[in-house]
Structure formats: structure tokens, C-alpha cells
N, C-alpha and C. Protein backbone atom coordinates (compact mmCIF):
# COMPACT_ATOMS: atom_id res chain seq x y z
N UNK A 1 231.35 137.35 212.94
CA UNK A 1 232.56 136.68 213.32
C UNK A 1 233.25 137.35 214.49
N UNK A 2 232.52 138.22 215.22
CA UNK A 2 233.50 138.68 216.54
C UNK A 2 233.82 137.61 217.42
N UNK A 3 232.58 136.79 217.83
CA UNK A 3 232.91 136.12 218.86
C UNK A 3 233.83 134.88 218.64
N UNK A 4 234.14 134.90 217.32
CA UNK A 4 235.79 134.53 216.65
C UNK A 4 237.01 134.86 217.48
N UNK A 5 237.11 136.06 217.29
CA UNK A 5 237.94 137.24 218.12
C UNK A 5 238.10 136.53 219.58
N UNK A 6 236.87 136.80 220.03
CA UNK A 6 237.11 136.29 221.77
C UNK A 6 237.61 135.03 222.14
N UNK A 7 236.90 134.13 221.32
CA UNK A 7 237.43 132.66 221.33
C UNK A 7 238.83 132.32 220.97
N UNK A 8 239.17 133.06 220.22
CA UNK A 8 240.58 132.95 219.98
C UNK A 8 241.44 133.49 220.98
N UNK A 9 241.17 134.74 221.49
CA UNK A 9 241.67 135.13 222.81
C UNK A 9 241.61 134.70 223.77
N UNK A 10 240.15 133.64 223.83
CA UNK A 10 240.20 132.41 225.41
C UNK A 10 241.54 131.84 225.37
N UNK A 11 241.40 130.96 223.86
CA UNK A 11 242.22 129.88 223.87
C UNK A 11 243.98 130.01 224.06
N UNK A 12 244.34 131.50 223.86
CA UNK A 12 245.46 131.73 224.04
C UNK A 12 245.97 132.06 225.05
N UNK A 13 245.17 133.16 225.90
CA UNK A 13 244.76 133.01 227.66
C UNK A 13 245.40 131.57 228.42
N UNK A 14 244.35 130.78 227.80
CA UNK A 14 244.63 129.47 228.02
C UNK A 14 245.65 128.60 227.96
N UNK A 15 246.60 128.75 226.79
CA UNK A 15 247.80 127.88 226.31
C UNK A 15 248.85 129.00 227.08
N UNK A 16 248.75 130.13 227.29
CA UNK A 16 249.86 130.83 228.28
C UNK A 16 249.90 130.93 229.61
N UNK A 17 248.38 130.64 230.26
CA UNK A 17 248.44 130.20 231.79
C UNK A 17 248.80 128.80 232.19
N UNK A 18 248.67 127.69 231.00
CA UNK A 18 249.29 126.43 231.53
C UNK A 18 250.56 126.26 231.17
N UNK A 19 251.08 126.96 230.14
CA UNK A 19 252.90 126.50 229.95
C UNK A 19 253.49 126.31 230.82
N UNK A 20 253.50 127.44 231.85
CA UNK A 20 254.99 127.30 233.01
C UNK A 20 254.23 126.27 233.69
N UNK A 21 252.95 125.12 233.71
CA UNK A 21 253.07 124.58 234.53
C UNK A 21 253.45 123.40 234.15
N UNK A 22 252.75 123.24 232.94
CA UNK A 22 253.02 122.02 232.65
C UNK A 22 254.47 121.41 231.71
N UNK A 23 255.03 122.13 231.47
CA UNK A 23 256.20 122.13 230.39
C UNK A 23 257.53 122.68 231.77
N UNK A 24 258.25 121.13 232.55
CA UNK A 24 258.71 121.71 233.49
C UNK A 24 260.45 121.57 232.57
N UNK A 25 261.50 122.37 232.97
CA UNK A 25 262.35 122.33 232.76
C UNK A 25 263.70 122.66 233.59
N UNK A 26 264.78 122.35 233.46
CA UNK A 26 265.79 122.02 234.57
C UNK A 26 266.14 123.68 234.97
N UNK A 27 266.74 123.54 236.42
CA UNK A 27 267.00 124.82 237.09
C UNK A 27 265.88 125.93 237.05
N UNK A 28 265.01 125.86 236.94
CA UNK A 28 264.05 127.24 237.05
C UNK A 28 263.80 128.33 235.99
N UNK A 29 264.35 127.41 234.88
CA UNK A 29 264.66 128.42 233.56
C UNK A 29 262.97 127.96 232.57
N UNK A 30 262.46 127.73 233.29
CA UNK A 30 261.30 126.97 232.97
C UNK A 30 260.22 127.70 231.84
N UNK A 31 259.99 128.76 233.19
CA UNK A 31 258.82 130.02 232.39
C UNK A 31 259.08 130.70 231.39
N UNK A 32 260.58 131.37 231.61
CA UNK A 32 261.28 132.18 230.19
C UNK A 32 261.30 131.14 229.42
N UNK A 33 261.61 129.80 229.22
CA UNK A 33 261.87 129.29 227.88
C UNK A 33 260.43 128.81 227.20
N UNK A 34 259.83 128.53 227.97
CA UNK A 34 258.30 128.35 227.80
C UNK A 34 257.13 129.58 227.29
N UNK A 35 257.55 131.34 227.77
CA UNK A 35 257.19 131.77 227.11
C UNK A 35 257.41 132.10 225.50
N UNK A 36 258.70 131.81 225.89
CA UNK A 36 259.84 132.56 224.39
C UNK A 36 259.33 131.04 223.19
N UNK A 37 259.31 129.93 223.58
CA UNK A 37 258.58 129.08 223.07
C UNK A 37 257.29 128.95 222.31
N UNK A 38 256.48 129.57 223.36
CA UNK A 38 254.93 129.52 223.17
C UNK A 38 254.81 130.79 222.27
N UNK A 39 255.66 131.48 222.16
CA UNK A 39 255.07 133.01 221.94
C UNK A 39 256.01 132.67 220.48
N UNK A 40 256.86 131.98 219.74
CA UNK A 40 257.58 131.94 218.90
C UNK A 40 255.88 131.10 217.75
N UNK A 41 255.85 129.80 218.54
CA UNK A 41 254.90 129.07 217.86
C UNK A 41 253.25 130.18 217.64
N UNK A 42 252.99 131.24 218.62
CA UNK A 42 251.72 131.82 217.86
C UNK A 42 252.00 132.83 216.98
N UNK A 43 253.23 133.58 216.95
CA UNK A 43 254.18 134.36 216.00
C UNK A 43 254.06 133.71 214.56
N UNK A 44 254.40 132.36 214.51
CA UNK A 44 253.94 131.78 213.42
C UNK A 44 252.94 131.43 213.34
N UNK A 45 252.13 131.24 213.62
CA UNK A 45 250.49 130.49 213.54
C UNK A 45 249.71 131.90 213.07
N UNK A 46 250.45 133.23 213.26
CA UNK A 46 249.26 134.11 213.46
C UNK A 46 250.23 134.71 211.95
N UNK A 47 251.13 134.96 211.63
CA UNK A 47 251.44 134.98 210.44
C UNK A 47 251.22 134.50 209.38
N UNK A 48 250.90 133.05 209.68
CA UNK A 48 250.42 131.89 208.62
C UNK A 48 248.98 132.08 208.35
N UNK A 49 248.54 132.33 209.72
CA UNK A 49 246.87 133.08 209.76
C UNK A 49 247.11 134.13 208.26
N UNK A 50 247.74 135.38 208.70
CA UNK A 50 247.33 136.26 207.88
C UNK A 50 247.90 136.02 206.53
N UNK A 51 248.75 135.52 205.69
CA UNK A 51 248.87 134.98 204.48
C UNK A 51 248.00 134.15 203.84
N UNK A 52 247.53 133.31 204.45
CA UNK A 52 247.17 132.41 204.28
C UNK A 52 245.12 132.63 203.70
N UNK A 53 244.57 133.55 204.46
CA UNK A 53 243.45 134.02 204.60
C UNK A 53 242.21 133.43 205.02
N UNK A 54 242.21 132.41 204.80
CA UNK A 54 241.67 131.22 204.81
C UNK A 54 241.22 129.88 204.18
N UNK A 55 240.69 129.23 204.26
CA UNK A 55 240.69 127.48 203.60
C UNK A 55 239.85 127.25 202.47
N UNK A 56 239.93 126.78 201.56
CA UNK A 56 239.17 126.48 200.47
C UNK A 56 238.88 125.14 199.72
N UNK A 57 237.77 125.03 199.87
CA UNK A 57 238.13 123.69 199.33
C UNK A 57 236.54 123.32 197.64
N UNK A 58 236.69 122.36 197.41
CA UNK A 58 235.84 122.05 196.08
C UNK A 58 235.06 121.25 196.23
N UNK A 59 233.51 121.25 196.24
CA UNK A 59 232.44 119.94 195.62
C UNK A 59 232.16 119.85 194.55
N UNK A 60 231.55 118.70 194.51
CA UNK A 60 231.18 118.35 192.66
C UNK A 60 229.77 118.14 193.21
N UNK A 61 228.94 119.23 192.33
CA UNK A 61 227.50 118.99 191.81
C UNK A 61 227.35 118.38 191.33
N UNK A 62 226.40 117.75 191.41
CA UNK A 62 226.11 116.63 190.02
C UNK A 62 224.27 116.71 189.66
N UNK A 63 223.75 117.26 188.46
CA UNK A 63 222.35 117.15 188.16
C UNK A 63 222.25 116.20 187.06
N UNK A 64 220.85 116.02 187.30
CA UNK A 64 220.55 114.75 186.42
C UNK A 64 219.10 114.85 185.70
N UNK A 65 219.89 114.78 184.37
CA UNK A 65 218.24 114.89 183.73
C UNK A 65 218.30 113.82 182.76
N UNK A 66 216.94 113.27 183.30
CA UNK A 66 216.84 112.01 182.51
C UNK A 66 218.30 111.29 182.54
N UNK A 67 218.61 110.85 181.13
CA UNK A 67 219.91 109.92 180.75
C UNK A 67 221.44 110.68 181.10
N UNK A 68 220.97 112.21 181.45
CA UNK A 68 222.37 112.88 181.03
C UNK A 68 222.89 113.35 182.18
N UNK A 69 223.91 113.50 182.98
CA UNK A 69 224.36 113.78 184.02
C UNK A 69 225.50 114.96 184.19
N UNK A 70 225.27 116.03 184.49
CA UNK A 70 226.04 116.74 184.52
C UNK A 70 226.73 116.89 185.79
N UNK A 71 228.11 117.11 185.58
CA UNK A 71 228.99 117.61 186.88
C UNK A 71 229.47 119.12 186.91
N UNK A 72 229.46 119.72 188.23
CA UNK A 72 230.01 121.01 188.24
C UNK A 72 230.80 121.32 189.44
N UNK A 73 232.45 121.38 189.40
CA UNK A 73 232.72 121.44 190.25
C UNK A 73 232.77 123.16 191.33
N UNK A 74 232.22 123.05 192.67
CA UNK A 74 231.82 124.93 192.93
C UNK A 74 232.57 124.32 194.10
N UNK A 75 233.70 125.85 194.09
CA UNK A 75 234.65 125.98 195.03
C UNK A 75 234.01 127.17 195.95
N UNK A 76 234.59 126.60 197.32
CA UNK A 76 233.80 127.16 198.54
C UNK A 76 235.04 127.60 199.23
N UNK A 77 234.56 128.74 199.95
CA UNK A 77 235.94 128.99 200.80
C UNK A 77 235.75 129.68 202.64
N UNK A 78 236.35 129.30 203.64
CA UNK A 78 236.29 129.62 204.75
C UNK A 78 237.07 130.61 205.27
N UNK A 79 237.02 132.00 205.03
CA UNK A 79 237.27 132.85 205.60
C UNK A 79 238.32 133.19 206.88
N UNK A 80 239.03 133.42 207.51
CA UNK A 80 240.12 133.88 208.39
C UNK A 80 239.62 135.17 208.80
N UNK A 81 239.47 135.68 210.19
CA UNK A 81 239.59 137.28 209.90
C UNK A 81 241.20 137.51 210.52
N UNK A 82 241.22 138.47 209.57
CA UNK A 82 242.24 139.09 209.42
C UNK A 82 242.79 139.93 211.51
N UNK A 83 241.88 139.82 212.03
CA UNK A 83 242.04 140.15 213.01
C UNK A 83 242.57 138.96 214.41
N UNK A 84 242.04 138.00 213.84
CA UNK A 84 242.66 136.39 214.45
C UNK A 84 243.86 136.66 214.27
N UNK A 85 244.27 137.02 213.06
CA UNK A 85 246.04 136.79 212.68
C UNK A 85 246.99 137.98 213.08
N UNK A 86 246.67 138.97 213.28
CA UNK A 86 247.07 139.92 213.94
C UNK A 86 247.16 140.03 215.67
N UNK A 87 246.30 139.62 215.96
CA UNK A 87 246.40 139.59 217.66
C UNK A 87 247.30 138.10 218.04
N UNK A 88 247.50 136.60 217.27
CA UNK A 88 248.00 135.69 217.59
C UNK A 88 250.10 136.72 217.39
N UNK A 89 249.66 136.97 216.43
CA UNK A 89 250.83 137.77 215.62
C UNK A 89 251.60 138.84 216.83
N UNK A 90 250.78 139.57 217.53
CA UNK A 90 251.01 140.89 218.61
C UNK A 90 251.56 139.95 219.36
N UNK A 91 250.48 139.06 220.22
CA UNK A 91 250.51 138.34 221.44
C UNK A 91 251.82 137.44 221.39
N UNK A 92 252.22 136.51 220.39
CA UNK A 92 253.49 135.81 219.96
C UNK A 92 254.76 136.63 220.14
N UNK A 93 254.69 138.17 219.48
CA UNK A 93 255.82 139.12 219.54
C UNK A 93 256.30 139.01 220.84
N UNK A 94 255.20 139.58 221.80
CA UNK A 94 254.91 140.09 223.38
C UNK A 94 255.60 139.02 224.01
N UNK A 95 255.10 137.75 223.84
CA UNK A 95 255.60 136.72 224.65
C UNK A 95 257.30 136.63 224.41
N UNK A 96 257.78 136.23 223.07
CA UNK A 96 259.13 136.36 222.95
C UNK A 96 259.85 137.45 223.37
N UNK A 97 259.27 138.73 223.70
CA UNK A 97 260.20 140.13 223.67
C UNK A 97 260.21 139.48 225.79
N UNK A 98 259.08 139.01 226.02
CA UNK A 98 259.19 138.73 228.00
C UNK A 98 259.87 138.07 228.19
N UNK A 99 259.59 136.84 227.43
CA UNK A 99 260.30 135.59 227.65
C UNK A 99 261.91 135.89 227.52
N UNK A 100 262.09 136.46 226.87
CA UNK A 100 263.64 136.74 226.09
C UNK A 100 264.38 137.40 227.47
N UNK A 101 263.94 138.35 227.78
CA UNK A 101 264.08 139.63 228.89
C UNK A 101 264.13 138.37 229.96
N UNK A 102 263.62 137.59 230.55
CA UNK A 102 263.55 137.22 231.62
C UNK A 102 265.01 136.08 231.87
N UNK A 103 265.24 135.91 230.47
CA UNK A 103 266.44 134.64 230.51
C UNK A 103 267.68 135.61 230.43
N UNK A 104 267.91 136.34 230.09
CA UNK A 104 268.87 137.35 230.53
C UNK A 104 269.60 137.56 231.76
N UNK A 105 268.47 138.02 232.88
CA UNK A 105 268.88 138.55 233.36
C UNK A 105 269.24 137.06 234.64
């Protein structure tokens, strides 16, 4: 699961080099509110990451012998690393502590 790690780091790369462009807002206050924004929403996403751990969900087996049919329901579960939720978690902080600083001044 590393290249978990990286991919998750593209995609955030990604959602913080297009904010200030595409998310325009009045007087030039654009980028600070857009980071402090963006960086609030992966603050939560990467918190929810790490509580959360990952997804689980249930199938039903079903065998069949002869007349008699048995069901068994086997719960499966999808994993989180714990390291996804920590770096969305850092990176979210980072952005709000810039973003914040920049509308200040």
C-alpha cells in the first residue's frame, strides 16, 4: 500500500495548485480564503480517515447441497492506512495555519 501514500499526495498537490485558480473571489482575498478553505476540508477528511480506519462491508454465501441451502453471511473489510490520514491531517493544519496568516495581514 505505499503507492497509496503517493497517490494520495498527487491528488492533494493537485486540489491545492488549482484552488486559487479556479475558486475566484472578490478583491484579491481569493488565495487566503481558498487555502484556509481547502486546508479546513482535508483537516477533516484526514481525521475522518484516521477514526474511521476503513470500510466494511458483508456478503452472503450461499452453498447448496442437494435440497438444503445454506447461507453465511462473511464480513470483509478495506483497510485505510493510517498514514493517508495523517499526512491529509498535517497538510489540512499547514494550509489553514498559511491561509490564516495571509488574510491578516
Amino acid at each position: 500500500m505505499i503507492g497509496g501514500g503517493a497517490a494520495v499526495g498527487a491528488v492533494i498537490g493537485a486540489i491545492v495548485s488549482a484552488a486559487p485558480r479556479r475558486w475566484r473571489l472578490i478583491e484579491g482575498k481569493e488565495e487566503s480564503v481558498n487555502k484556509f478553505t481547502v486546508g479546513l476540508v482535508l483537516l477533516i477528511f484526514g481525521v475522518a480517515l484516521l477514526l474511521i480506519g476503513g470500510i466494511s462491508y458483508t456478503t452472503q454465501e450461499r452453498t447448496k447441497i442437494g435440497p438444503i441451502s445454506i447461507e453465511h453471511p462473511e464480513e470483509h473489510r478495506i483497510p485505510y492506512s493510517p498514514v493517508a490520514g495523517v499526512l491529509l491531517t498535517v497538510t489540512g493544519g499547514a494550509l489553514m495555519l498559511t491561509g490564516r496568516g495571509k488574510s491578516d495581514s
